[in-house]
N, C-alpha and C. Protein backbone atom coordinates (compact mmCIF):
# COMPACT_ATOMS: atom_id res chain seq x y z
N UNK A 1 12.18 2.93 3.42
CA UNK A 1 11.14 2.88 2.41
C UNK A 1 11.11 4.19 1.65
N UNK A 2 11.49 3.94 0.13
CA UNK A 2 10.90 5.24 -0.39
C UNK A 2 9.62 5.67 -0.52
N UNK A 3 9.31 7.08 -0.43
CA UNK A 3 8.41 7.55 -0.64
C UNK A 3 8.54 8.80 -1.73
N UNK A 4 7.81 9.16 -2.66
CA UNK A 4 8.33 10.22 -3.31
C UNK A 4 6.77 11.07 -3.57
N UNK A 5 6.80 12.73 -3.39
CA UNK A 5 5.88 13.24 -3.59
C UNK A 5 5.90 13.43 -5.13
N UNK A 6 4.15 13.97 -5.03
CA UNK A 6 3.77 14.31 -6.18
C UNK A 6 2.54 15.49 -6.21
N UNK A 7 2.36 15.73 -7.42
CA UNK A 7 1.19 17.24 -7.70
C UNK A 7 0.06 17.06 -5.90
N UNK A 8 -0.41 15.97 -6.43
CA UNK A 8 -1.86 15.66 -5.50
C UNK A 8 -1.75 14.43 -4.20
N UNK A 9 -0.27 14.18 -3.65
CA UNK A 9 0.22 13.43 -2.69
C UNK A 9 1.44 12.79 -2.71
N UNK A 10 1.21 11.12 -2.69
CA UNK A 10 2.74 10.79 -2.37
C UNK A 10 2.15 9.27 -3.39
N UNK A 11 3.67 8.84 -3.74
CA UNK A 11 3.47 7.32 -4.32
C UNK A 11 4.55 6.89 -3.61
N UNK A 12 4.43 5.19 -3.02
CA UNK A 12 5.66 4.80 -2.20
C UNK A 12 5.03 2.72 -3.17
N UNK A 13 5.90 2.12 -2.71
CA UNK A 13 6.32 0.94 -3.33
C UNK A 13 5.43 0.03 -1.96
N UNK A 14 4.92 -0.84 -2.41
CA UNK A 14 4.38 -2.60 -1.91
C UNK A 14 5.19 -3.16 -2.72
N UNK A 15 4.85 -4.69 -1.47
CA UNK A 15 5.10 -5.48 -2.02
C UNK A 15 4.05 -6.72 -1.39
N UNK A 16 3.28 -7.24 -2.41
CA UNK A 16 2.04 -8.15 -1.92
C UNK A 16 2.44 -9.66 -1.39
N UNK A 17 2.19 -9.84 -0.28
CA UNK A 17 2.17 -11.55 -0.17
C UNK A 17 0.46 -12.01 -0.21
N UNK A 18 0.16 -12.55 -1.18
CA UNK A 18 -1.00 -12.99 -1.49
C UNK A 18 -1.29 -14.37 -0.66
N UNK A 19 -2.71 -14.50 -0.76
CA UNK A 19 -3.47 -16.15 -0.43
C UNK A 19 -2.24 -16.47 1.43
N UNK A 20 -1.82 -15.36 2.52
CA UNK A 20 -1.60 -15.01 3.33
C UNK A 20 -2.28 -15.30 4.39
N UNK A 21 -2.63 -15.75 5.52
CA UNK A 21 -3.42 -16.17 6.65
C UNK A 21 -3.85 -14.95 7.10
N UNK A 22 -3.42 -13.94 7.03
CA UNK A 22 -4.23 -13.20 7.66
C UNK A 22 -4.13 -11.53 6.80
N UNK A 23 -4.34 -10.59 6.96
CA UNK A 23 -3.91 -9.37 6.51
C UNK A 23 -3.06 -8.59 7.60
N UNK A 24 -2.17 -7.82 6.93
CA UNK A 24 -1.51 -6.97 7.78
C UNK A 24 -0.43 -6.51 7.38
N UNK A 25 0.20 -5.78 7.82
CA UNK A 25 1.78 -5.49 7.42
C UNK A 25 2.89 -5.68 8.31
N UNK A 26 3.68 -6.52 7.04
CA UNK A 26 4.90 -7.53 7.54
C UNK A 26 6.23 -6.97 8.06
N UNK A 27 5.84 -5.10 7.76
CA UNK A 27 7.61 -4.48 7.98
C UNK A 27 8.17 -3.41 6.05
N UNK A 28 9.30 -4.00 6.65
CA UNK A 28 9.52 -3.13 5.58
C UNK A 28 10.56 -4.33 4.61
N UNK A 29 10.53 -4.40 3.35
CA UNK A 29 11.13 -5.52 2.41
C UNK A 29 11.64 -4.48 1.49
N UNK A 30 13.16 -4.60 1.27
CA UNK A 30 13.81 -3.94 0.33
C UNK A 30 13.73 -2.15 0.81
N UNK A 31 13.21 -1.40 -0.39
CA UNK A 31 12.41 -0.64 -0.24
C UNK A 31 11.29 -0.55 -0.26
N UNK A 32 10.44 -1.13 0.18
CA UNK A 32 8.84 -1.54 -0.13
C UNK A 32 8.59 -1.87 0.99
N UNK A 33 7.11 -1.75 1.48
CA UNK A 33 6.24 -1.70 2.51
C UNK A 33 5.84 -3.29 2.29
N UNK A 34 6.22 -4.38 3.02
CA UNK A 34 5.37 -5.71 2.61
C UNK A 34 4.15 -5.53 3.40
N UNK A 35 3.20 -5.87 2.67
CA UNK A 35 1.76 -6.31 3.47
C UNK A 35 1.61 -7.73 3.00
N UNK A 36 0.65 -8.58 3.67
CA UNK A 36 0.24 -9.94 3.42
C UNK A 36 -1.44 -9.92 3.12
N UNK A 37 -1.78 -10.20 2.42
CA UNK A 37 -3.12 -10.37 2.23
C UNK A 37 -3.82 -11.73 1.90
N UNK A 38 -5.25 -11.81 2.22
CA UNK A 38 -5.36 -13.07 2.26
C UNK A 38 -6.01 -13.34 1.05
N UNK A 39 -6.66 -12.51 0.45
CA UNK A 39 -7.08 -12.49 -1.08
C UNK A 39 -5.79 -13.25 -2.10
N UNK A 40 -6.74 -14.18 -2.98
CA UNK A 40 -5.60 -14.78 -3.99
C UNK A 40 -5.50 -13.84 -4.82
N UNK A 41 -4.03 -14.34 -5.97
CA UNK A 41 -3.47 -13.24 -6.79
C UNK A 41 -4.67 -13.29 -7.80
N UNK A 42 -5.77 -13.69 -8.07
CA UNK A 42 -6.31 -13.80 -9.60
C UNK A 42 -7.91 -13.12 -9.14
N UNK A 43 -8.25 -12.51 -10.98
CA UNK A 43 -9.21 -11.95 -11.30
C UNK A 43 -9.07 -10.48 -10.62
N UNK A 44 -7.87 -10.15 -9.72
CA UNK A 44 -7.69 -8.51 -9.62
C UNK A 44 -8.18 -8.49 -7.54
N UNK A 45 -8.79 -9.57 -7.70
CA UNK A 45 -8.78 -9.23 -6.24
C UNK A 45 -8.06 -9.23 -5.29
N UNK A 46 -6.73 -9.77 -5.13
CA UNK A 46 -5.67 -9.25 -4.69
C UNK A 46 -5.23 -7.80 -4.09
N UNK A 47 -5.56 -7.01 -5.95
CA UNK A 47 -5.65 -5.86 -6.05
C UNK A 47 -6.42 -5.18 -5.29
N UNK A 48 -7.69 -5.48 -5.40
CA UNK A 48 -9.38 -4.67 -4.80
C UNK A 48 -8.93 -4.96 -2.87
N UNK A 49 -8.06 -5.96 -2.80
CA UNK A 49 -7.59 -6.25 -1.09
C UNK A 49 -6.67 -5.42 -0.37
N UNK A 50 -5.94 -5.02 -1.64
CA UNK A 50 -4.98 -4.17 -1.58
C UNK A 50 -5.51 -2.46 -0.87
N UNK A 51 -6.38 -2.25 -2.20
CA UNK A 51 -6.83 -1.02 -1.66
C UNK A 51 -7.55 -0.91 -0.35
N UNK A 52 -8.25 -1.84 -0.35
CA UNK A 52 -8.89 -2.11 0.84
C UNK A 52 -8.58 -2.05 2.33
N UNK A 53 -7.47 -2.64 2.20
CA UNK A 53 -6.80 -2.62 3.34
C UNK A 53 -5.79 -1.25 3.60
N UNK A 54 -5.09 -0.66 2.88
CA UNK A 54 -4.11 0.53 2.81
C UNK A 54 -5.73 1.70 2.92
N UNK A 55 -6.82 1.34 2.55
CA UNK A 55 -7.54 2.71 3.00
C UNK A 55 -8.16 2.68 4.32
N UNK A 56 -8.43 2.09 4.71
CA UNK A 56 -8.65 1.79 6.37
C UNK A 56 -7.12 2.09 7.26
N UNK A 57 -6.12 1.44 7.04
CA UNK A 57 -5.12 1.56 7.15
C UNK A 57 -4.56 3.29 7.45
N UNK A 58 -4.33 3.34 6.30
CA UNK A 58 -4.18 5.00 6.26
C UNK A 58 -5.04 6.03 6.50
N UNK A 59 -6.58 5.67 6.72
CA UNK A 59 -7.43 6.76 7.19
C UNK A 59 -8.20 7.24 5.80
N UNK A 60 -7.88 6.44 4.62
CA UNK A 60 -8.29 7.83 3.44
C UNK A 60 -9.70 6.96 2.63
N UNK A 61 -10.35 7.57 2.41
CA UNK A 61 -11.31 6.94 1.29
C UNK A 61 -10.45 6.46 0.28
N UNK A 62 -11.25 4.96 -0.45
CA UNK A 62 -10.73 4.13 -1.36
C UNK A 62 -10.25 4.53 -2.49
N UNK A 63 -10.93 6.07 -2.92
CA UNK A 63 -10.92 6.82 -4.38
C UNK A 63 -9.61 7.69 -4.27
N UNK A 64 -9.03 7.64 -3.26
CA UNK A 64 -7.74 8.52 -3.20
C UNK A 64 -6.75 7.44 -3.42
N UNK A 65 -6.77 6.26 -3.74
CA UNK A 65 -5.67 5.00 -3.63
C UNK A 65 -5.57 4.74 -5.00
N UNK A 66 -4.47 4.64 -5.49
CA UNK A 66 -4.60 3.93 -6.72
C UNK A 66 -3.17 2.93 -7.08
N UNK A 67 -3.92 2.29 -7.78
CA UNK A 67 -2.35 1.58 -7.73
C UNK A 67 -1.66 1.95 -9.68
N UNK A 68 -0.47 2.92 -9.33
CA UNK A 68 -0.03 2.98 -10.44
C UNK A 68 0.49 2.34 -11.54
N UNK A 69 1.28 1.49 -11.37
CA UNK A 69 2.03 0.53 -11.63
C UNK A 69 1.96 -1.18 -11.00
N UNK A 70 2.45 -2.07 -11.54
CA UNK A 70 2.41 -3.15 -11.05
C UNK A 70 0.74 -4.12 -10.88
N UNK A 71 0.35 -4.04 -11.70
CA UNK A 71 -1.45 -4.56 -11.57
C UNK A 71 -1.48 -6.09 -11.39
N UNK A 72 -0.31 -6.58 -12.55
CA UNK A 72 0.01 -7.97 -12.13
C UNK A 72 1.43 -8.66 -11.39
N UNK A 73 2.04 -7.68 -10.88
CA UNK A 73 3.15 -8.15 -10.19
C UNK A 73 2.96 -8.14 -8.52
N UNK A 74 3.92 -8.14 -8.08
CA UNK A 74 3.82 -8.54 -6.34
C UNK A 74 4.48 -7.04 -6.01
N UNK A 75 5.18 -6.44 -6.54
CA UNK A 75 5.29 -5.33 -6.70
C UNK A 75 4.41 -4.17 -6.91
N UNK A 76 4.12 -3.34 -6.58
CA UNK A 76 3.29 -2.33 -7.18
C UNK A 76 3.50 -1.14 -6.32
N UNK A 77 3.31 0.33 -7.47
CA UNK A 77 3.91 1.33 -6.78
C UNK A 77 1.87 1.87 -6.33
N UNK A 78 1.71 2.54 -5.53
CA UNK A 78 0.86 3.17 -5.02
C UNK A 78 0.46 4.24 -4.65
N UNK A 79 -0.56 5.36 -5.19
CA UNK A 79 -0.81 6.43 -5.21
C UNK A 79 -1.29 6.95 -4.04
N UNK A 80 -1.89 7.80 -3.50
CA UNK A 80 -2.62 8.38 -2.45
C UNK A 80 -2.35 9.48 -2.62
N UNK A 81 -3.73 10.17 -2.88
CA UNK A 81 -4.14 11.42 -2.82
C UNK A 81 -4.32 12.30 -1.69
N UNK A 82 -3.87 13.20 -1.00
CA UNK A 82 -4.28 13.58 0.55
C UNK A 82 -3.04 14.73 0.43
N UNK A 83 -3.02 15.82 1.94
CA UNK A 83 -2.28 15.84 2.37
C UNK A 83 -0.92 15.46 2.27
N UNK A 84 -0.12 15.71 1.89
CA UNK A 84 1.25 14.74 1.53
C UNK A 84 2.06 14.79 3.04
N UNK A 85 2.20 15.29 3.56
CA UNK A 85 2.64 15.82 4.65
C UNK A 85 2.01 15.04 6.23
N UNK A 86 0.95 15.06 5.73
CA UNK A 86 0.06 14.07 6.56
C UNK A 86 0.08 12.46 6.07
N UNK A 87 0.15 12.27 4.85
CA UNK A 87 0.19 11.04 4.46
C UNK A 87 1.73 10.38 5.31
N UNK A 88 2.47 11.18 4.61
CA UNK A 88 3.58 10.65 4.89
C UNK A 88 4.36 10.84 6.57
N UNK A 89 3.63 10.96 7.30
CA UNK A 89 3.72 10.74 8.85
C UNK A 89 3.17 9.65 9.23
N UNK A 90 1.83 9.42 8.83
CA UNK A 90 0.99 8.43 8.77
C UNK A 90 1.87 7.05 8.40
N UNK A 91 2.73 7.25 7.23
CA UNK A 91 3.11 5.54 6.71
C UNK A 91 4.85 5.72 7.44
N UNK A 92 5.55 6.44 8.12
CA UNK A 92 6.66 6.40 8.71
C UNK A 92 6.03 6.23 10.44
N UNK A 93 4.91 6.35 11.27
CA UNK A 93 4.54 5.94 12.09
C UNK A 93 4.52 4.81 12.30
N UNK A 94 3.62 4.34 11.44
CA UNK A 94 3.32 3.16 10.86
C UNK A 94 4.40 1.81 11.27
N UNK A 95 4.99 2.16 10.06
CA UNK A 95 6.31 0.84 9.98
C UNK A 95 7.07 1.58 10.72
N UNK A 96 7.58 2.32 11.54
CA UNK A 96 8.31 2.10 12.65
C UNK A 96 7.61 1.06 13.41
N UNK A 97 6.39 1.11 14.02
CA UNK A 97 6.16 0.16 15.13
C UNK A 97 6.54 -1.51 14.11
N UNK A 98 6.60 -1.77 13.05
CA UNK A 98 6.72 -3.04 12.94
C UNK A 98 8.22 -3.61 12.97
């Protein structure tokens, strides 16, 4: 999975499986982190599931998440503000266990 830093953290790649039975993360797809969510793709909540879940997930308040790119694709690259160093132990912990 790439991850690439930046000024105020790290941005790394999703990839959404929407309207999903349950939430969670599926591993690693391509270069991208798949998660499954159970939120459908429409009116953005998908999106709002997205953050939702990656900030619990990762430990960080919701306002450090952003999604840069990809608003209407299954794709989307993802911001997080923090620690970079810490972030990025956090999401290579992570998807190892999956």
């Amino acid at each position: 999975m790439q991850m690439r830093k930046t000024e105020d953290g790290i941005i790394f790649k999703v990839k959404v499986q929407p309207k999903a039975s349950k939430n969670g993360i599926a591993g690693l797809y391509q270069d991208s982190l798949k998660i499954r969510l159970t939120a459908p793709p429409v009116e953005g909540k998908a999106n709002k599931a997205l953050i939702d879940f990656l900030s619990g997930w990762l430990g960080v308040k919701k306002s450090r998440l952003k999604i840069v790119s990809g608003h209407l694709s299954k794709i989307k690259l993802i911001e997080v503000v923090g620690e970079e160093k810490d972030l990025i132990q956090k999401i290579k912990k992570i998807t190892k266990q999956k």
